[in-house]
N, C-alpha and C. Protein backbone atom coordinates (compact mmCIF):
# COMPACT_ATOMS: atom_id res chain seq x y z
N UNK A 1 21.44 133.44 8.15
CA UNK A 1 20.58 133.74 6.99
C UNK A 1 21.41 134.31 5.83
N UNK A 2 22.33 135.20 6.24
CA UNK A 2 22.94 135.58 4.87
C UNK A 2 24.20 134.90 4.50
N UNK A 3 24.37 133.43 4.99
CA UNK A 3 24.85 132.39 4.68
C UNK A 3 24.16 131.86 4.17
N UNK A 4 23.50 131.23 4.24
CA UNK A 4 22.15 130.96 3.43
C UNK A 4 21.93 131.47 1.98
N UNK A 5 21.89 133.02 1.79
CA UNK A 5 21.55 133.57 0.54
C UNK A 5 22.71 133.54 -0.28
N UNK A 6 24.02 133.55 0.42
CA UNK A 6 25.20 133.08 -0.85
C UNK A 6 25.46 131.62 -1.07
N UNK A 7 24.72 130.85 -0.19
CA UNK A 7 25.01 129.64 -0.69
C UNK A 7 24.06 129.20 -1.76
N UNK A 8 22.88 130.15 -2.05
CA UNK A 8 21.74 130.09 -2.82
C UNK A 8 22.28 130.61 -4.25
N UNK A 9 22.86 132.07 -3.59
CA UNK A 9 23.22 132.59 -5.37
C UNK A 9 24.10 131.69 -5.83
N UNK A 10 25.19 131.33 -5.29
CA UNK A 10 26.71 130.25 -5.86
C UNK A 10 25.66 129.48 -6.19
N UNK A 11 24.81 128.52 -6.03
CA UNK A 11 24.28 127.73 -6.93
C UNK A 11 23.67 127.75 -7.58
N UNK A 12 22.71 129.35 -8.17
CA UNK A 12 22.19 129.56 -9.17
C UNK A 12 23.48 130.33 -10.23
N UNK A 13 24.48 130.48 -9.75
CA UNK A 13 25.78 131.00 -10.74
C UNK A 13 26.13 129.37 -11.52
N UNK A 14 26.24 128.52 -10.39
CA UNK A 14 26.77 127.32 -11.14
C UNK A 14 26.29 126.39 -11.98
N UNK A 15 24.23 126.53 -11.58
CA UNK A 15 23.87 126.01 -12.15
C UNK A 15 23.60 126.33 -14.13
N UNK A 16 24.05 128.26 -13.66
CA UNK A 16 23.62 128.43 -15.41
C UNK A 16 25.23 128.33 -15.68
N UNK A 17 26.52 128.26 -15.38
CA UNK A 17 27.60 127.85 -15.95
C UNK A 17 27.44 126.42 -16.70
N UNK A 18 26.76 125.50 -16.17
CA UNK A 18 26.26 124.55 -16.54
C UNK A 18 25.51 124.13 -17.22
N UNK A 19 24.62 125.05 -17.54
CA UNK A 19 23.59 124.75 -18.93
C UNK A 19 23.61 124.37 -19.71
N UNK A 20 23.08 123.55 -20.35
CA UNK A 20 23.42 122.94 -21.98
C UNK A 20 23.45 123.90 -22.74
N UNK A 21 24.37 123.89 -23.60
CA UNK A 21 23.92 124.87 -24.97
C UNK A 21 23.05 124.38 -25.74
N UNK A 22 22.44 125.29 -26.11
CA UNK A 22 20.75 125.54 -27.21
C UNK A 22 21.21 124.92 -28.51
N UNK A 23 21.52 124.10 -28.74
CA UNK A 23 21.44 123.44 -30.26
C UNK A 23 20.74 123.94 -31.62
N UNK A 24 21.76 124.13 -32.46
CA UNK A 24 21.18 124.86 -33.90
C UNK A 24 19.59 123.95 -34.29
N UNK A 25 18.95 124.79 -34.81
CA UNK A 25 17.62 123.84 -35.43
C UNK A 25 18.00 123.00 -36.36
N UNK A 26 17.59 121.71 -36.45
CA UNK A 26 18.12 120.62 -37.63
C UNK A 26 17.98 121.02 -38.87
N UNK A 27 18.70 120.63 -39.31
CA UNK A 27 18.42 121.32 -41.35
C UNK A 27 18.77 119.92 -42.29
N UNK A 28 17.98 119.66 -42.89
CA UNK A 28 17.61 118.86 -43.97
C UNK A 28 17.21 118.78 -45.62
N UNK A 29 17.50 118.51 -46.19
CA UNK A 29 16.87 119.37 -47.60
C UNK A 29 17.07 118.33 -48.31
N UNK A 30 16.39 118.16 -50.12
CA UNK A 30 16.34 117.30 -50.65
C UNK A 30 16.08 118.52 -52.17
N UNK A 31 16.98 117.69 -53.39
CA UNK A 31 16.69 118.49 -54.77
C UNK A 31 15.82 117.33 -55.72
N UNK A 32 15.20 118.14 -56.39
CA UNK A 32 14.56 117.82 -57.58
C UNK A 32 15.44 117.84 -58.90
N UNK A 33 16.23 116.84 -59.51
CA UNK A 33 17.32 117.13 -60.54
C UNK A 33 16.26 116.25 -61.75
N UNK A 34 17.00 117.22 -62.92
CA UNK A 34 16.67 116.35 -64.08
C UNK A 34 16.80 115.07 -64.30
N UNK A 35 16.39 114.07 -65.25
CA UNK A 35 16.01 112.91 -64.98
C UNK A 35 16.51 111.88 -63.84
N UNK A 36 16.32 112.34 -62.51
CA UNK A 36 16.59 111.91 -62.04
C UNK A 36 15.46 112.16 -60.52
N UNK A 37 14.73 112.79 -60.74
CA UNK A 37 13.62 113.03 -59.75
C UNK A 37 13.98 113.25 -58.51
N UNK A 38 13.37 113.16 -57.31
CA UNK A 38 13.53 113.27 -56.27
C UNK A 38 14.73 112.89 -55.48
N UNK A 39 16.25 113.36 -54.87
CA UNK A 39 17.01 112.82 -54.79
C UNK A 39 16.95 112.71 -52.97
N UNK A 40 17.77 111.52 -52.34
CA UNK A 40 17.81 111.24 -51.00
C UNK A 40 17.94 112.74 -50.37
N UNK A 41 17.18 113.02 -49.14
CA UNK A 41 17.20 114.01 -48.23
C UNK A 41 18.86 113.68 -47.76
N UNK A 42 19.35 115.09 -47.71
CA UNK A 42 20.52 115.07 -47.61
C UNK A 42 21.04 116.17 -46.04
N UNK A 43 21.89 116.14 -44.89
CA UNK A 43 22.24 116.66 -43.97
C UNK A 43 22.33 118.23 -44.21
N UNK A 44 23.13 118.90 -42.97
CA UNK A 44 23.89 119.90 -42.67
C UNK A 44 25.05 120.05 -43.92
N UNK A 45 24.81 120.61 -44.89
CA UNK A 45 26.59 121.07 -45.20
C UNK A 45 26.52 120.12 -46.63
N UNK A 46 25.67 119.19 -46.44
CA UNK A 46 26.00 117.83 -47.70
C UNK A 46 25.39 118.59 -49.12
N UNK A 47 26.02 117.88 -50.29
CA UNK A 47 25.53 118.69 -51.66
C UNK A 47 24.05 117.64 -52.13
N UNK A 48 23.49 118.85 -52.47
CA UNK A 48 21.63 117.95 -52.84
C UNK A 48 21.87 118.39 -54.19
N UNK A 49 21.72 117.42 -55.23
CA UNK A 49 21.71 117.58 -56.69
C UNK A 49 23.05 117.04 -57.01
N UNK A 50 23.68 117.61 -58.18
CA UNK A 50 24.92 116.72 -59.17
C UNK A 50 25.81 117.92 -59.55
N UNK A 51 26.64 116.93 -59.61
CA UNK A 51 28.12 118.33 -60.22
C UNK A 51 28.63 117.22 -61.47
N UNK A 52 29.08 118.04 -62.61
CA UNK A 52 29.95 117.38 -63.80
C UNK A 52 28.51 116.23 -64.56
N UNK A 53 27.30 116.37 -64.25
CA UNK A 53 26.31 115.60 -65.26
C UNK A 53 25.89 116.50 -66.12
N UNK A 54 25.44 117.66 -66.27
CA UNK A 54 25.36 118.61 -66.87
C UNK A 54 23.48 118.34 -66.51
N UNK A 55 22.96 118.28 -65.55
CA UNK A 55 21.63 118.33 -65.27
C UNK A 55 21.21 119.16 -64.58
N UNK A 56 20.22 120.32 -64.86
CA UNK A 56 19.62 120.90 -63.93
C UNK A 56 18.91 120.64 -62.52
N UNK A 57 19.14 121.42 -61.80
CA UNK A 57 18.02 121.16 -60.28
C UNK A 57 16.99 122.25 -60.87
N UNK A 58 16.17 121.31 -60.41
CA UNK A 58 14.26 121.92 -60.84
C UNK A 58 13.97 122.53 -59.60
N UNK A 59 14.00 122.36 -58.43
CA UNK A 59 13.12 122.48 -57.15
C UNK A 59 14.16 121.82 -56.02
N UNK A 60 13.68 122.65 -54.87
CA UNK A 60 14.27 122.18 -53.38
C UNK A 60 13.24 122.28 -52.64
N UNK A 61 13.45 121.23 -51.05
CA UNK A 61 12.36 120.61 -50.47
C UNK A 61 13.37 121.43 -49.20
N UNK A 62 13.53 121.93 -48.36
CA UNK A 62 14.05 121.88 -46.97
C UNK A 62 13.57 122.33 -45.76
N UNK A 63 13.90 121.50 -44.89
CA UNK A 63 13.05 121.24 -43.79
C UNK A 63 14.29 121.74 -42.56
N UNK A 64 13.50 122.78 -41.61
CA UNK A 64 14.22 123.19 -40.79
C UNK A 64 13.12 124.16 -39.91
N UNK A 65 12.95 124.60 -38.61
CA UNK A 65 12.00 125.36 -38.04
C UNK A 65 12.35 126.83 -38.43
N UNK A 66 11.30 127.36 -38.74
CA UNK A 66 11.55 128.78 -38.78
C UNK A 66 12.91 129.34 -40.05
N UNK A 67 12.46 128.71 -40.79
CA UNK A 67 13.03 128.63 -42.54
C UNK A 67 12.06 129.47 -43.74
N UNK A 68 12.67 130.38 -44.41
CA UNK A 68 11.53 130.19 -45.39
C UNK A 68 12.23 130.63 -46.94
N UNK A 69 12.11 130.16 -48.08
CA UNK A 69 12.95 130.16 -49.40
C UNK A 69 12.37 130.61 -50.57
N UNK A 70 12.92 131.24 -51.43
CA UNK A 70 12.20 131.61 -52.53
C UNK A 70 12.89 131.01 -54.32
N UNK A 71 12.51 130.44 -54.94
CA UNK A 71 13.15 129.88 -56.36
C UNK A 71 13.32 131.00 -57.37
N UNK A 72 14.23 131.55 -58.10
CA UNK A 72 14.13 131.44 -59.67
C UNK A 72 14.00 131.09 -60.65
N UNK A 73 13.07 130.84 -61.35
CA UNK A 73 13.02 129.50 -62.14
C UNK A 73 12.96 130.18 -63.70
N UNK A 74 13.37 129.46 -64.34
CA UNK A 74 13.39 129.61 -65.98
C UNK A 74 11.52 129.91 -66.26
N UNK A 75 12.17 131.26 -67.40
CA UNK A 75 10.34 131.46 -67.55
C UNK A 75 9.17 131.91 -66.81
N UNK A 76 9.70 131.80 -65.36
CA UNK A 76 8.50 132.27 -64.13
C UNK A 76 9.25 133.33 -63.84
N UNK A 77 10.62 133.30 -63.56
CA UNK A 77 11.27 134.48 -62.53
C UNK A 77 11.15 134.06 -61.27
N UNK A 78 10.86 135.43 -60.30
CA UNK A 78 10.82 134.72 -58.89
C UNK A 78 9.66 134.08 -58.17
N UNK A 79 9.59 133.26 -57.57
CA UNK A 79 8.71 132.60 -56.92
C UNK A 79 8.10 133.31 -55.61
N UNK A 80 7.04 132.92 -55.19
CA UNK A 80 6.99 133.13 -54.01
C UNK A 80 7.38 132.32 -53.03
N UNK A 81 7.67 133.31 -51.30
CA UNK A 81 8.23 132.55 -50.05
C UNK A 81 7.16 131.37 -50.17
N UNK A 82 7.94 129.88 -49.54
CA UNK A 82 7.67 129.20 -49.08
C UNK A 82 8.49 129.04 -48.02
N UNK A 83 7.43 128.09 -46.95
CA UNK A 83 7.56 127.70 -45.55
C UNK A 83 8.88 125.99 -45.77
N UNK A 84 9.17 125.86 -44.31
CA UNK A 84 9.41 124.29 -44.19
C UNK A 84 9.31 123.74 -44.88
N UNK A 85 9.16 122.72 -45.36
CA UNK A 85 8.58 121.36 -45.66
C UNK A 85 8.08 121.57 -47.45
N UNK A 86 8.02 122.46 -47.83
CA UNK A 86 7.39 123.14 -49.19
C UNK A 86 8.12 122.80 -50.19
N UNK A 87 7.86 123.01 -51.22
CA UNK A 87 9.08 122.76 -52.31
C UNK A 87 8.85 124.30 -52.66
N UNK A 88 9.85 124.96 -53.12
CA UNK A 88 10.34 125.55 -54.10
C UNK A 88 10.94 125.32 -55.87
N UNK A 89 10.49 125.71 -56.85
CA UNK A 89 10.84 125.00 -57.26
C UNK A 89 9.64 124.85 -58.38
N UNK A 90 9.95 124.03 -59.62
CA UNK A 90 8.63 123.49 -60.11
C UNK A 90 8.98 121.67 -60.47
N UNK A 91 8.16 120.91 -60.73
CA UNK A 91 8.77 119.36 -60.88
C UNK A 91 7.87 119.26 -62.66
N UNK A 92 8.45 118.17 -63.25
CA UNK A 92 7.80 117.21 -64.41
C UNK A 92 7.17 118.95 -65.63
N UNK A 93 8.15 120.19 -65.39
CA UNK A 93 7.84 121.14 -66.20
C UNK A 93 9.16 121.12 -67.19
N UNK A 94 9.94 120.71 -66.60
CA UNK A 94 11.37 120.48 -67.92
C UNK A 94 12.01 121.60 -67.51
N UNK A 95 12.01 122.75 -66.41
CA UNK A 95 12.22 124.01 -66.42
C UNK A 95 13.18 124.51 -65.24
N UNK A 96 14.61 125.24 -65.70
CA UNK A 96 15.88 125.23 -64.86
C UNK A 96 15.30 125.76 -63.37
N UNK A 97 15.87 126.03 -61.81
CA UNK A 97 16.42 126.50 -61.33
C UNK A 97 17.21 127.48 -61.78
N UNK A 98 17.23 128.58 -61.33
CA UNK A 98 18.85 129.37 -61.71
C UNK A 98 18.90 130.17 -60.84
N UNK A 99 18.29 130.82 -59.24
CA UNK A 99 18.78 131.06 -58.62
C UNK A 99 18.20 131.04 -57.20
N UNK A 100 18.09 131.18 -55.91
CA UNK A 100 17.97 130.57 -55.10
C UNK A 100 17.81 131.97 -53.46
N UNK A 101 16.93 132.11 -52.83
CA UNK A 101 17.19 132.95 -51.76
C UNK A 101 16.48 132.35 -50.95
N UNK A 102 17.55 132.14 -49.32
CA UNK A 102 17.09 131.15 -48.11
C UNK A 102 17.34 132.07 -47.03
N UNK A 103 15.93 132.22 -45.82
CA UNK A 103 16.33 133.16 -44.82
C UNK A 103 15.69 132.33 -43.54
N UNK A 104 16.37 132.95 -42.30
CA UNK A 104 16.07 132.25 -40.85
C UNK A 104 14.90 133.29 -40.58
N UNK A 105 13.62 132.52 -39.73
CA UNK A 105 12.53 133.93 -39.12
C UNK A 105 12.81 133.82 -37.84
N UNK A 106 12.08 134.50 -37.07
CA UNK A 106 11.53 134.65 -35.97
C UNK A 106 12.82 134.23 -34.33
N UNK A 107 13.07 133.50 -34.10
CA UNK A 107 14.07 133.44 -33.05
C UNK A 107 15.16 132.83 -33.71
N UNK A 108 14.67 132.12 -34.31
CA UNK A 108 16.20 131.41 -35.13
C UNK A 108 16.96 132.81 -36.38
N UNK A 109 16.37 133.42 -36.61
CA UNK A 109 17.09 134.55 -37.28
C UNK A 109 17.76 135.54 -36.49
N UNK A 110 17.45 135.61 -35.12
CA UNK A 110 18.24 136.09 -34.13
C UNK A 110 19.34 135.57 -33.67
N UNK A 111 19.42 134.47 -33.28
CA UNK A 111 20.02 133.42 -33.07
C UNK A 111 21.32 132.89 -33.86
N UNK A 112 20.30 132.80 -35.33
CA UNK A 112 21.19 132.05 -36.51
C UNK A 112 21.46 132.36 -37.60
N UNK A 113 22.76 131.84 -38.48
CA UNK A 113 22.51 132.40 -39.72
C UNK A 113 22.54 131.34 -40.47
N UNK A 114 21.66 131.65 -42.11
CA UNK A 114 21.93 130.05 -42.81
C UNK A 114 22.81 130.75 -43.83
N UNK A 115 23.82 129.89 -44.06
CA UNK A 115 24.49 130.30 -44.75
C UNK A 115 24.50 128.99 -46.69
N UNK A 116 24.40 129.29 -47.43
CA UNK A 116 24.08 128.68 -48.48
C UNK A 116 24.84 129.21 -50.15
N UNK A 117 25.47 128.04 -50.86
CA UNK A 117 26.00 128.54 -52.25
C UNK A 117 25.10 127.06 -53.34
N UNK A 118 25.53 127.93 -54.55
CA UNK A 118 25.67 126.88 -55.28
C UNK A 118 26.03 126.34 -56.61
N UNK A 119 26.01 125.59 -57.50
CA UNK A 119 27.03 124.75 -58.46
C UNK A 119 25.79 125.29 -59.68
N UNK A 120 26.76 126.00 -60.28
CA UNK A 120 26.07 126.98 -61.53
C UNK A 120 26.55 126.34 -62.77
N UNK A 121 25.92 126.52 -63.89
CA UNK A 121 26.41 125.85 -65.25
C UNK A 121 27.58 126.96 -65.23
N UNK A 122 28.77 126.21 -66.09
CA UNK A 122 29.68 126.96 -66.41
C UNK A 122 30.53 127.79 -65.68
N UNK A 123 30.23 128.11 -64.51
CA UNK A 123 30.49 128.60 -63.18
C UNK A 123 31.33 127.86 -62.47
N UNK A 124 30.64 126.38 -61.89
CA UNK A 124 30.81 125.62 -60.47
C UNK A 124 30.56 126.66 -59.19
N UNK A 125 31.11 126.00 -58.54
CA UNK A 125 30.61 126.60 -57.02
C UNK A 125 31.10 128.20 -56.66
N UNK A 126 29.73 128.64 -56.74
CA UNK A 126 29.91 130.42 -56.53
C UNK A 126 29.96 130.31 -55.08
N UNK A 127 30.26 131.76 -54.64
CA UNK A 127 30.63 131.70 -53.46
C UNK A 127 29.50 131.87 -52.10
N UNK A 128 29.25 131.49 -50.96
CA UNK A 128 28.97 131.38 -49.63
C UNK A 128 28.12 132.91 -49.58
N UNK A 129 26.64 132.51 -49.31
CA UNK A 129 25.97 133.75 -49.38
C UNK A 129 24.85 133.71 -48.22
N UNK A 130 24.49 134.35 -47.26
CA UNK A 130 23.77 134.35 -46.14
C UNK A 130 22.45 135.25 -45.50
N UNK A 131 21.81 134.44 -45.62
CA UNK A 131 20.32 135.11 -44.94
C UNK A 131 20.03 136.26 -45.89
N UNK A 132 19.12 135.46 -46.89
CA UNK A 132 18.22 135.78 -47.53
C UNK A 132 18.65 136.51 -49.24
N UNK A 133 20.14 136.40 -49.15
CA UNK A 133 20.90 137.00 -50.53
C UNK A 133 20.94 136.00 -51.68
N UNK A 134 21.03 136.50 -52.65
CA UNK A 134 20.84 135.72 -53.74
C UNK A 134 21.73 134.72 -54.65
N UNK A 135 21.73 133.86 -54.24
CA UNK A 135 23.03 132.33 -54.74
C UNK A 135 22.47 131.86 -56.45
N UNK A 136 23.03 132.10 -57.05
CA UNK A 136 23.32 131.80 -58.64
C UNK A 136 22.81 133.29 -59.27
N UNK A 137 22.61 132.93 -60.72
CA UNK A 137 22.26 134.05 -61.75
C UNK A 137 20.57 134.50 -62.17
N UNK A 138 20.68 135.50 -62.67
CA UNK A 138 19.21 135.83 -62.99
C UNK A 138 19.49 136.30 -64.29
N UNK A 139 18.90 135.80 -65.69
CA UNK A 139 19.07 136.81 -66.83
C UNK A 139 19.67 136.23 -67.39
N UNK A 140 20.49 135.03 -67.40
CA UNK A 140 21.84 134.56 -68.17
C UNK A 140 21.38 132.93 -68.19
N UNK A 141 20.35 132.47 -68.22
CA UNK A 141 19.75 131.26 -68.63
C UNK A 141 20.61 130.12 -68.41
N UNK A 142 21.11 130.29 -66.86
CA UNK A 142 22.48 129.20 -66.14
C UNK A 142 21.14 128.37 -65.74
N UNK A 143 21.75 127.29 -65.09
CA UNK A 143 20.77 126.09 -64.16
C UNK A 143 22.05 126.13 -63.17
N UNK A 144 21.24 126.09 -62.19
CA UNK A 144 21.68 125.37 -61.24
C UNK A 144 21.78 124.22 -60.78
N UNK A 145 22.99 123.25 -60.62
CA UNK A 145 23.14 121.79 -60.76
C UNK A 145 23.63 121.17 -59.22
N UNK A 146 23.42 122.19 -57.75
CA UNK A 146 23.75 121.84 -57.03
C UNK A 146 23.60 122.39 -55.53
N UNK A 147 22.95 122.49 -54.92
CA UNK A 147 23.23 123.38 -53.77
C UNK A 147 23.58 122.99 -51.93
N UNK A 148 24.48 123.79 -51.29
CA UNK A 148 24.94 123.03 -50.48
C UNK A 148 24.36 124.32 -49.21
N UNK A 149 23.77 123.46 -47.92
CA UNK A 149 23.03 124.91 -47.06
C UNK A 149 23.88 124.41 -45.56
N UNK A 150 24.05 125.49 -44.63
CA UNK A 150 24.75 125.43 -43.40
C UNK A 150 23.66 125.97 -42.97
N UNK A 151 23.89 126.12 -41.25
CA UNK A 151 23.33 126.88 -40.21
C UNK A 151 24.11 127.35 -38.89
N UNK A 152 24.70 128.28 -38.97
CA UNK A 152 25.62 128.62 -37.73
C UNK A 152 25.20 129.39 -36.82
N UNK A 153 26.11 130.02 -35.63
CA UNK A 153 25.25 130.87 -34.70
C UNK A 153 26.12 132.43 -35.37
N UNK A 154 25.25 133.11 -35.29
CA UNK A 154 24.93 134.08 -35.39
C UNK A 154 26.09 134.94 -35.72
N UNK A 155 26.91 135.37 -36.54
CA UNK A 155 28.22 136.08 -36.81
C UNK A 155 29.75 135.05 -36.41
N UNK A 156 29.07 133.84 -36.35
CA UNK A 156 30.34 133.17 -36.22
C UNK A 156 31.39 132.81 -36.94
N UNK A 157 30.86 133.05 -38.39
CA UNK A 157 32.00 132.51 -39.45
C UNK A 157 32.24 133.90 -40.13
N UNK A 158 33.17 134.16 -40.36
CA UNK A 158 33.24 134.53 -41.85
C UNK A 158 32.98 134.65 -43.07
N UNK A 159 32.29 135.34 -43.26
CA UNK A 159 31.23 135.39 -45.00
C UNK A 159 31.98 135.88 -45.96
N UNK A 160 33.30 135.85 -46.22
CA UNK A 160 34.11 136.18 -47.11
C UNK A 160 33.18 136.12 -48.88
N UNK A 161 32.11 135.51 -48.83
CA UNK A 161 31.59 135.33 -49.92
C UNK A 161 29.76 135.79 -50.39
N UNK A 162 30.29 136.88 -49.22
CA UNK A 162 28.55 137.34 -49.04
C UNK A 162 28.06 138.61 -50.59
N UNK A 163 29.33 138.56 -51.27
CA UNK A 163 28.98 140.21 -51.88
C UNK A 163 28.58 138.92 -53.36
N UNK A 164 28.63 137.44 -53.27
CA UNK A 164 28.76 136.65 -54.54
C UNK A 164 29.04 136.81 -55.43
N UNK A 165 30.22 137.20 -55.58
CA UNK A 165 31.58 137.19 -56.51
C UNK A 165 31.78 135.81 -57.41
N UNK A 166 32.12 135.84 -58.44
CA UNK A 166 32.55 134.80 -58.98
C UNK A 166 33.64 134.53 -58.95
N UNK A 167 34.19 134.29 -58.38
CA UNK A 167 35.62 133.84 -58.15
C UNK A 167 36.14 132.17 -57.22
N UNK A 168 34.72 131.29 -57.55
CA UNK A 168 35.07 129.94 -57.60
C UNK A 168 35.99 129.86 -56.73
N UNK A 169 36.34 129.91 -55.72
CA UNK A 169 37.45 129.45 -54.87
C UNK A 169 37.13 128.01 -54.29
N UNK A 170 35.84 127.50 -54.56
CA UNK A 170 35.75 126.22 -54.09
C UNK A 170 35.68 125.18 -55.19
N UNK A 171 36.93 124.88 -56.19
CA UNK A 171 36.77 123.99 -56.98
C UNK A 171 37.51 122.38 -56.75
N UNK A 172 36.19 122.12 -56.29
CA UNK A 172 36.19 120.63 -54.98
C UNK A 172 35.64 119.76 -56.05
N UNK A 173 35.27 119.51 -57.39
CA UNK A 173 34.67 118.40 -57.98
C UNK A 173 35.29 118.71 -59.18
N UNK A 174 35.15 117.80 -60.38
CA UNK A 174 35.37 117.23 -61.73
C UNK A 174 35.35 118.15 -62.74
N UNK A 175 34.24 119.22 -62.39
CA UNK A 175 33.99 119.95 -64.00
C UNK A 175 35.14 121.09 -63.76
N UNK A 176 36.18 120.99 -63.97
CA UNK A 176 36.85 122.50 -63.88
C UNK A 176 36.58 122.88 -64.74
N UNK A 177 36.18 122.36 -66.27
CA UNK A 177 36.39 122.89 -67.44
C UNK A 177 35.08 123.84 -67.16
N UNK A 178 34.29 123.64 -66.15
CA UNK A 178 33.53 125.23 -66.32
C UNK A 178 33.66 126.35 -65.37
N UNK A 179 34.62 126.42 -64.91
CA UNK A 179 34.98 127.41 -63.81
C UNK A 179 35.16 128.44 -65.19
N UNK A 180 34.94 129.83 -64.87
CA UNK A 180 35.49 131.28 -65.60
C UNK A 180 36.09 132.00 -64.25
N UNK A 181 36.99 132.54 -63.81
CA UNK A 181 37.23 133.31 -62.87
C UNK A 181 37.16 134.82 -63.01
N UNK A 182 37.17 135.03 -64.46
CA UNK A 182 37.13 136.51 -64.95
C UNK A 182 35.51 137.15 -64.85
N UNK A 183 34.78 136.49 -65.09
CA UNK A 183 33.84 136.95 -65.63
C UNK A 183 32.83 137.88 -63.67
N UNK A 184 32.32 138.48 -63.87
CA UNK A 184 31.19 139.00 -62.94
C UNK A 184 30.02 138.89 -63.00
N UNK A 185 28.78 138.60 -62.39
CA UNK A 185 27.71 138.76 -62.64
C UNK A 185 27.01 140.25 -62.44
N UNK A 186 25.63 139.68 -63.29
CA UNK A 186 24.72 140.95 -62.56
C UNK A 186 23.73 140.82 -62.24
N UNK A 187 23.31 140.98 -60.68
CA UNK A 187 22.51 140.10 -59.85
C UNK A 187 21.27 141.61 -59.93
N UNK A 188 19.92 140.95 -60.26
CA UNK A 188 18.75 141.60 -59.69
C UNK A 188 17.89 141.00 -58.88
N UNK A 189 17.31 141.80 -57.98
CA UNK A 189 16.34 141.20 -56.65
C UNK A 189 14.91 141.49 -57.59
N UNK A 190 14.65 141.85 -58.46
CA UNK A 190 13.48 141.49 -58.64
C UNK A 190 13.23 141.10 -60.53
N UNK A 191 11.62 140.76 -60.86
CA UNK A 191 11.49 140.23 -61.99
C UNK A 191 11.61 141.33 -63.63
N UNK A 192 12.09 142.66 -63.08
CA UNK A 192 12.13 143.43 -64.16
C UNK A 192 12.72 143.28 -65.13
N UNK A 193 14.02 143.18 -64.64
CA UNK A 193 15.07 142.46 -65.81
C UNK A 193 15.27 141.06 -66.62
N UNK A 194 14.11 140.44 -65.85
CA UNK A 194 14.13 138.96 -66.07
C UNK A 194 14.17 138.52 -67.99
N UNK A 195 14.09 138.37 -68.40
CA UNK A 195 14.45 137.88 -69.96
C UNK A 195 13.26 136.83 -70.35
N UNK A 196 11.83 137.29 -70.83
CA UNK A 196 11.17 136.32 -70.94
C UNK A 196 11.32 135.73 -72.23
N UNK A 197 12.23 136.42 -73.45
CA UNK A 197 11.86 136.02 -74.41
C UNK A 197 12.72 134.86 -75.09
N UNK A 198 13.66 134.64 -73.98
CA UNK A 198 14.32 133.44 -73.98
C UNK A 198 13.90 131.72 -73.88
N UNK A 199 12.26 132.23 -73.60
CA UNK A 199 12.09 130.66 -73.33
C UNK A 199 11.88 129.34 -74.14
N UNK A 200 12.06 128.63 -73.60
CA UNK A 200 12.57 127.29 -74.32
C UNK A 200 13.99 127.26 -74.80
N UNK A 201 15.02 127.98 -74.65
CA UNK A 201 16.06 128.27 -75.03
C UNK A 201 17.03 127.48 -73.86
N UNK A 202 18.32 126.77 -74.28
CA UNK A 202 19.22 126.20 -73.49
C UNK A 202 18.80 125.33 -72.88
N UNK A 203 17.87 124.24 -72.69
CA UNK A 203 17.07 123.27 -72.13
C UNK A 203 18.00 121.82 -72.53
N UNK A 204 18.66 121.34 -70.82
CA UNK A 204 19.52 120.46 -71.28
C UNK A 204 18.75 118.97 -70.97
């Protein structure tokens, strides 16, 4: 019998050595760019929107379980959370993007982190910002012309770019002529500071 019970545990040891690993939740997303409407749903990691056209992204669509995102938009300020499948965003209003906050809920925020930047007027690609922090500008009437989203497990990478610094270290496309490396932003989490009396102003 107590041959028996170690030949029982050794195969419940071997069978969880063996387990599949739990696979990240799929992530998908799609941008709303100036004249150019709805662009192909795009992967893990891939850029949704344009770099070097000088066109704003209006709105993002992304689809992933247990996701939820909030827009900045020219003139509104911040948006409210949306779920999955939702847009963020506004469409056929003529009106920028300019900054962007994406967070994991419920087991996948335990689990996971999303990690997300993106392609700012005059900027290019700011730096790598994660679960639920704020990717582009507020106050400074930028568009956002690009955004690129990950999903990793849980403290696995390096966020060297979580405090979103401007310091462009990813200048991977055409427009250098708008990189600034000097300059800093100044990021607010909410609509106080927002600048309403700018509107209609800078509309490309």
């Amino acid at each position: 019998m107590k041959n028996f019970f170690i030949a029982v545990f050794a195969a419940l040891i071997a069978l969880t050595q063996f387990a599949p690993v739990e696979a990240a939740p799929h992530l998908s997303y799609r941008a709303y760019v100036q004249s150019n409407g709805w662009l192909r749903e795009v992967s893990e990691g891939d850029v949704a929107g344009t770099t070097g056209q000088n066109k704003r992204l209006e709105a993002i669509q992304i689809n992933c379980s247990g996701i939820r995102y909030c827009a900045h938009v020219e003139s509104i300020g911040w948006q409210d959370w949306v779920s999955s499948g939702q847009m963020a965003g506004t469409t056929q209003q003529g009106l920028r993007m300019e900054a962007v906050r994406i967070q994991l809920t419920g087991d996948n925020a335990r689990k996971y982190d999303v990690y997300y930047r993106v392609h700012v007027e005059k900027i290019g690609w700011m730096d790598w910002v994660r679960n639920g922090e704020i990717a582009g500008t507020t106050g400074e009437n930028r568009r956002i012309e690009a955004i690129q989203i990950q999903i990793a497990e849980k403290n696995s990478r390096n966020n060297s770019g979580n405090n979103n610094r401007r310091h462009s270290r990813y200048n991977d496309d055409d427009d250098d002529d708008y990189y600034n490396n000097r300059r800093h932003s100044r990021y607010d989490d909410d609509d106080d500071n927002y600048r309403h009396d700018n509107r209609g102003r800078y509309r490309y």
